[in-house]
Structure formats: structure tokens, C-alpha cells
C-alpha atoms as a PDB file:
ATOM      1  CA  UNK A   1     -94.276 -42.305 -68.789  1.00  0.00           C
ATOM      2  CA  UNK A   2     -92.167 -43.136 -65.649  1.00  0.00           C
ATOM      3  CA  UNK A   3     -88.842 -44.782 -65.784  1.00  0.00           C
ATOM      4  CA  UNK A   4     -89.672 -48.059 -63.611  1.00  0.00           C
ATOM      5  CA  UNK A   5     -85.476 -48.563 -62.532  1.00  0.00           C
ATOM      6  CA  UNK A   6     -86.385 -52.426 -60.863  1.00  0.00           C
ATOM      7  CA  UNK A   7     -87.588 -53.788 -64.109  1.00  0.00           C
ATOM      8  CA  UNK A   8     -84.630 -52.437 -65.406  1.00  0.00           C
ATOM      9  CA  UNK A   9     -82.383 -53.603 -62.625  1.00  0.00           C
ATOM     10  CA  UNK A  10     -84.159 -57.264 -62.638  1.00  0.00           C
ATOM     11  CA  UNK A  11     -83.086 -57.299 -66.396  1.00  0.00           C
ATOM     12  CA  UNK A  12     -79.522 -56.539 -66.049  1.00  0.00           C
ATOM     13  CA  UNK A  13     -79.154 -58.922 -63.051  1.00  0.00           C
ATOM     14  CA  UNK A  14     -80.052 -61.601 -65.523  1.00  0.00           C
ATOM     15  CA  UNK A  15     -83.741 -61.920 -64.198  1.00  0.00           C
ATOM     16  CA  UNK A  16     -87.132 -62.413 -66.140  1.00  0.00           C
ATOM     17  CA  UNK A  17     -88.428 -58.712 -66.111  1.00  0.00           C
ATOM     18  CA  UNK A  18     -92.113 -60.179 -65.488  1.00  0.00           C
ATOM     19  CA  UNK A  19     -91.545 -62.969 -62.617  1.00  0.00           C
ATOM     20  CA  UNK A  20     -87.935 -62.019 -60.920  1.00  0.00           C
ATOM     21  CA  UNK A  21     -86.658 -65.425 -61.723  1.00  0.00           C
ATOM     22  CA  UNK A  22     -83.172 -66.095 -62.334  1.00  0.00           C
ATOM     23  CA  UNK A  23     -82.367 -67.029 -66.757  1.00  0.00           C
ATOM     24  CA  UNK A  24     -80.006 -69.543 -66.536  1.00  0.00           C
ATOM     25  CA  UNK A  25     -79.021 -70.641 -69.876  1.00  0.00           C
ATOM     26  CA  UNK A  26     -76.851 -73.402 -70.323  1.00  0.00           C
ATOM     27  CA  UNK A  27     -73.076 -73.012 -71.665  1.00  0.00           C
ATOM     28  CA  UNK A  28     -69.792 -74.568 -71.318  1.00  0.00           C
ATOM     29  CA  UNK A  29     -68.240 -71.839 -70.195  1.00  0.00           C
ATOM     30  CA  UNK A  30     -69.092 -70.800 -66.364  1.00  0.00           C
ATOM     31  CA  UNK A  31     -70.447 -66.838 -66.056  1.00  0.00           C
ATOM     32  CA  UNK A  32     -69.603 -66.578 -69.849  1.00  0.00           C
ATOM     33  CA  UNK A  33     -72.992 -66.818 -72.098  1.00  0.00           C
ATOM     34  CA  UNK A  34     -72.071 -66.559 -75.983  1.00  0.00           C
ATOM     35  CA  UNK A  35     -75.257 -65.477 -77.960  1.00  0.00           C
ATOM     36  CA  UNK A  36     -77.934 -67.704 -75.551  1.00  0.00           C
ATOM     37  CA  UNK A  37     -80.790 -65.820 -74.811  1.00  0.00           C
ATOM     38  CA  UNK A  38     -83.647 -68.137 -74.071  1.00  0.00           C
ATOM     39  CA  UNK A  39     -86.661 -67.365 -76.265  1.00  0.00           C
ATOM     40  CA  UNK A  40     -88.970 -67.284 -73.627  1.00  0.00           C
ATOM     41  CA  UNK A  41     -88.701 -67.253 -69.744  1.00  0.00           C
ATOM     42  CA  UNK A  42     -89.209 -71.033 -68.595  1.00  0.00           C
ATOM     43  CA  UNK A  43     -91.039 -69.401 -65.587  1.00  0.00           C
ATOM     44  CA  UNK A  44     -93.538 -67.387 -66.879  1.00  0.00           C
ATOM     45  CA  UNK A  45     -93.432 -67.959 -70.114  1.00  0.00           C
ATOM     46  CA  UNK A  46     -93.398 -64.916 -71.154  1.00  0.00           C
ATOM     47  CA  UNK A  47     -91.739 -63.808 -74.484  1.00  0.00           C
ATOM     48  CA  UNK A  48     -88.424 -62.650 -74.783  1.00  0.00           C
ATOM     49  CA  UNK A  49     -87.226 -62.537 -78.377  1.00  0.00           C
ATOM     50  CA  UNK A  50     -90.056 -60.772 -79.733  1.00  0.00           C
ATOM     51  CA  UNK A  51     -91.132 -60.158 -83.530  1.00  0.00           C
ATOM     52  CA  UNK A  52     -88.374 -60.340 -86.467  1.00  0.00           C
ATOM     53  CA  UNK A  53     -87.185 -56.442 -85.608  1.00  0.00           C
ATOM     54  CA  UNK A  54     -87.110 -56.887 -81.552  1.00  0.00           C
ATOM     55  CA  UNK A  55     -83.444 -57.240 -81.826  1.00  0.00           C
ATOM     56  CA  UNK A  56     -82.486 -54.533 -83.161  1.00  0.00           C
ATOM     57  CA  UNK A  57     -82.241 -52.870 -80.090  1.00  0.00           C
ATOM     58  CA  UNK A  58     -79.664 -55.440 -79.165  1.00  0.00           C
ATOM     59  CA  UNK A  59     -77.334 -54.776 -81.820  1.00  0.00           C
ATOM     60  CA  UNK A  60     -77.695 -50.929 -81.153  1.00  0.00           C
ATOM     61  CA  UNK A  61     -76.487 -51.314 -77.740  1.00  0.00           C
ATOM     62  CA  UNK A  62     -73.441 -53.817 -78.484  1.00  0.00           C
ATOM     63  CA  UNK A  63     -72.633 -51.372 -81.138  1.00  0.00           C
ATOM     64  CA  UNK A  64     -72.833 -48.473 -78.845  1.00  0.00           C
ATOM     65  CA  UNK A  65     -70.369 -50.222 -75.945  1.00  0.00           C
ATOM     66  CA  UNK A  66     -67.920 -51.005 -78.048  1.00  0.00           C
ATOM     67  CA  UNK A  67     -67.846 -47.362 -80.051  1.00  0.00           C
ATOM     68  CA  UNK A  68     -68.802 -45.139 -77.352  1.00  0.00           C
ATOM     69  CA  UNK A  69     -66.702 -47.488 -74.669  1.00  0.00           C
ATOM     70  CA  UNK A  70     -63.975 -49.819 -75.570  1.00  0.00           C
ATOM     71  CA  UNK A  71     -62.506 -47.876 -78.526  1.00  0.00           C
ATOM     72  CA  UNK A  72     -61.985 -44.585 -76.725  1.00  0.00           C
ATOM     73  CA  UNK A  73     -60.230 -46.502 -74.089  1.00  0.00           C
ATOM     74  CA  UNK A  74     -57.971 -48.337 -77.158  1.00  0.00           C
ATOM     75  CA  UNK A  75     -57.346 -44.255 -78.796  1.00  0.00           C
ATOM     76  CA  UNK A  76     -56.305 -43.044 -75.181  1.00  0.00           C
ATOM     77  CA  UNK A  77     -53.933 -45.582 -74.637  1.00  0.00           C
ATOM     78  CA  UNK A  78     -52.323 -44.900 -78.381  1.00  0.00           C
ATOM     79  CA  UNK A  79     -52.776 -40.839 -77.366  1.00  0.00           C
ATOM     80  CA  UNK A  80     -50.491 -41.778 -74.312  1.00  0.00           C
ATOM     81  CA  UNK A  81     -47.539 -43.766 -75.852  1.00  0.00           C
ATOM     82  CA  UNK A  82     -49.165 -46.871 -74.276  1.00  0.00           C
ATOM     83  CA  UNK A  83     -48.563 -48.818 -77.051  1.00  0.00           C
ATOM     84  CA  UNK A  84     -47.625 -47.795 -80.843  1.00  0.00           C
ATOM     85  CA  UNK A  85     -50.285 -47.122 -83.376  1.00  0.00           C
ATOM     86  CA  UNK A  86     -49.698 -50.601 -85.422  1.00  0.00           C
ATOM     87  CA  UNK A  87     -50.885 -52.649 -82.218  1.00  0.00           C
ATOM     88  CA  UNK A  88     -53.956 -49.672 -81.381  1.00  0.00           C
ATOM     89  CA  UNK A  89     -55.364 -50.701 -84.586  1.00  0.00           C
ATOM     90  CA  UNK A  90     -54.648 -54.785 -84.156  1.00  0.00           C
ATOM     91  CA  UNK A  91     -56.869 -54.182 -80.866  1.00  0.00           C
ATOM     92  CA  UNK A  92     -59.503 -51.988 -82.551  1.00  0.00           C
ATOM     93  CA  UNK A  93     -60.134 -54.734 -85.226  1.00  0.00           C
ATOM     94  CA  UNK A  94     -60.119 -57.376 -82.538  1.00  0.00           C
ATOM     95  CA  UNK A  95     -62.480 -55.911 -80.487  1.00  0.00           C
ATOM     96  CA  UNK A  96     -64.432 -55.065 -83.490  1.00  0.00           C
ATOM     97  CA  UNK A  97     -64.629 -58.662 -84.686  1.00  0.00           C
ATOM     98  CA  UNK A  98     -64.789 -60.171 -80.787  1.00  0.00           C
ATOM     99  CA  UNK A  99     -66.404 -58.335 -78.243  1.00  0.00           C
ATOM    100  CA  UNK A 100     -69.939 -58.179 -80.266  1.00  0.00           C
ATOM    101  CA  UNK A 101     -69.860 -62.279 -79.241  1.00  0.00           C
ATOM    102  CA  UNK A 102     -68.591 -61.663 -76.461  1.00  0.00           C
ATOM    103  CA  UNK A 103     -71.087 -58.801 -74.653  1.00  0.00           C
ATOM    104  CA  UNK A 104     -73.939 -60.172 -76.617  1.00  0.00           C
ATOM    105  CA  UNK A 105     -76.239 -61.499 -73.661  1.00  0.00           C
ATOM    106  CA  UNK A 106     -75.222 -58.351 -71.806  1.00  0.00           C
ATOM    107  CA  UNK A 107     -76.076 -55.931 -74.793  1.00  0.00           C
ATOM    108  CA  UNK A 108     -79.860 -58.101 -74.837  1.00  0.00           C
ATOM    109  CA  UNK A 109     -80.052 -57.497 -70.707  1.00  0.00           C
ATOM    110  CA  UNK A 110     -79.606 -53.814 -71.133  1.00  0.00           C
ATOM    111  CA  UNK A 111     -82.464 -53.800 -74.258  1.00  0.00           C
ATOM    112  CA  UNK A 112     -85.557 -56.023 -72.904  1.00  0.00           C
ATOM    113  CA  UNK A 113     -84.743 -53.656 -69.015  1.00  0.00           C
ATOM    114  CA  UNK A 114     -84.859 -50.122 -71.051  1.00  0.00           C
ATOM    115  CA  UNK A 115     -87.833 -51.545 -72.834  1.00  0.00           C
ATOM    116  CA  UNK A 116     -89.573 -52.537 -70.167  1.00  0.00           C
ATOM    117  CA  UNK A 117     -88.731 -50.084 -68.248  1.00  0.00           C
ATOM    118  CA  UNK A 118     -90.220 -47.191 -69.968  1.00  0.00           C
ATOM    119  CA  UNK A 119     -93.008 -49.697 -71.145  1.00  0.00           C
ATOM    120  CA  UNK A 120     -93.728 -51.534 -68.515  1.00  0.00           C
ATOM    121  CA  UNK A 121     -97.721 -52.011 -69.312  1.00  0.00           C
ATOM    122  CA  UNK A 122     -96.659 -54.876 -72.222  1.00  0.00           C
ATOM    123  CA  UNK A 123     -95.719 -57.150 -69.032  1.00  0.00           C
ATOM    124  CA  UNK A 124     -97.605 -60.185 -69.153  1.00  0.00           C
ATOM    125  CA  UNK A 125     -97.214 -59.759 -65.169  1.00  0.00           C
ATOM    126  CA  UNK A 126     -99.761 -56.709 -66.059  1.00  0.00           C
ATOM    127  CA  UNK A 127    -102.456 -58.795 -67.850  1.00  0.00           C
ATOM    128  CA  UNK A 128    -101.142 -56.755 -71.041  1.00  0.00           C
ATOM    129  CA  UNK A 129    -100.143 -57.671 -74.310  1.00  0.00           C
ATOM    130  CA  UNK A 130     -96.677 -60.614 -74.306  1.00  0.00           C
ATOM    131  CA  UNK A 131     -96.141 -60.325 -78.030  1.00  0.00           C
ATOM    132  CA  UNK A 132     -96.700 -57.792 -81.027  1.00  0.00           C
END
């Protein structure tokens, strides 16, 4: 199993990892996509949001940015007198209860590229399997 780092890459640019076309998903806020991953690519057609348990991987990954990432940064800042330890914990609970929305569509990007990328033989592109 080989690492294939352009279907990865083509994934976290916001491409289809089977055709290299640009997602755009429509939102009212420019650059800013809240929770709209389109279900298939309207390229290729191929599928994005898999079987019931597909996401999963999803939610590991916007789990794991904001524990591994953004709270270390908010216990730092508290470790350095940035701010006092009332307002570290107002910004752990708000980026508990906001980022998740907010990193969403990035936290999917990062899951269908690493999935692909060590899989990449379930490509439609492939003449493999595009479902379970």
C-alpha cells in the first residue's frame, strides 16, 4: 500500500478525488461552507458520502483539530498570563460548541483524501468499486 499524496492533495484543495474537478457547493457566505458536502461529485458522479458509518471519519478528524490543535493553543495562552483562566475556559467551550460547524467541510476534505489516498483502487476513475 503506497500513500498516493495527489489524491490526497486534490481532496484538500476542494477537488473530486476521481475527476480533479473543482466542488463548489453553494452558501451564503463566500469561502465559508457550513456542513455542505455534496453527496456526490456533479462531474463524475461518483459517491462521496458513502454508507451510514462513512462519516465517522469526519467527526474523528474535527474532533482531533480542535483537541490536538485549537485547545493547546487556548492552555498556552492561559500558561502565559495571556488572559485569566475564567476567559481560557469561555474560549474552550466556544470553540467546543463552534468550530465543529465551522471546520466541518475541511474535517470531510482531509477524510475522503486519507481514504483515498491509501485506497486509491475504490476510485470509480479505476473501474473499481464507487460504493460499499
Amino acid at each position: 500500500m503506497q500513500f498516493r499524496r495527489d489524491i490526497f492533495w486534490r481532496s484538500f484543495s476542494g477537488r473530486c478525488v476521481n475527476c480533479d474537478q473543482l466542488l463548489r457547493t453553494e452558501t451564503g457566505l463566500k469561502g465559508l461552507q457550513l456542513m455542505n458536502i455534496p453527496d456526490d461529485c456533479p462531474h463524475c458522479h461518483m459517491v462521496l458520502r458513502r454508507r451510514d458509518g462513512f462519516f465517522l471519519g469526519a467527526i474523528v478528524w474535527n474532533y482531533g483539530l480542535i483537541v490536538f490543535g485549537v485547545l493547546p493553543l487556548i492552555l498556552l495562552g492561559y500558561h502565559w498570563d495571556w488572559y485569566t483562566g475564567k476567559t481560557a475556559v469561555t474560549l474552550s467551550v466556544g470553540a467546543a460548541l463552534i468550530l465543529p460547524f465551522l471546520i466541518h467541510n475541511l474535517a470531510w476534505r482531509i477524510w475522503i483524501g486519507l481514504y483515498y489516498a491509501f485506497l486509491p483502487e475504490q476510485l470509480p476513475k479505476l473501474c473499481r468499486r464507487t460504493d460499499d
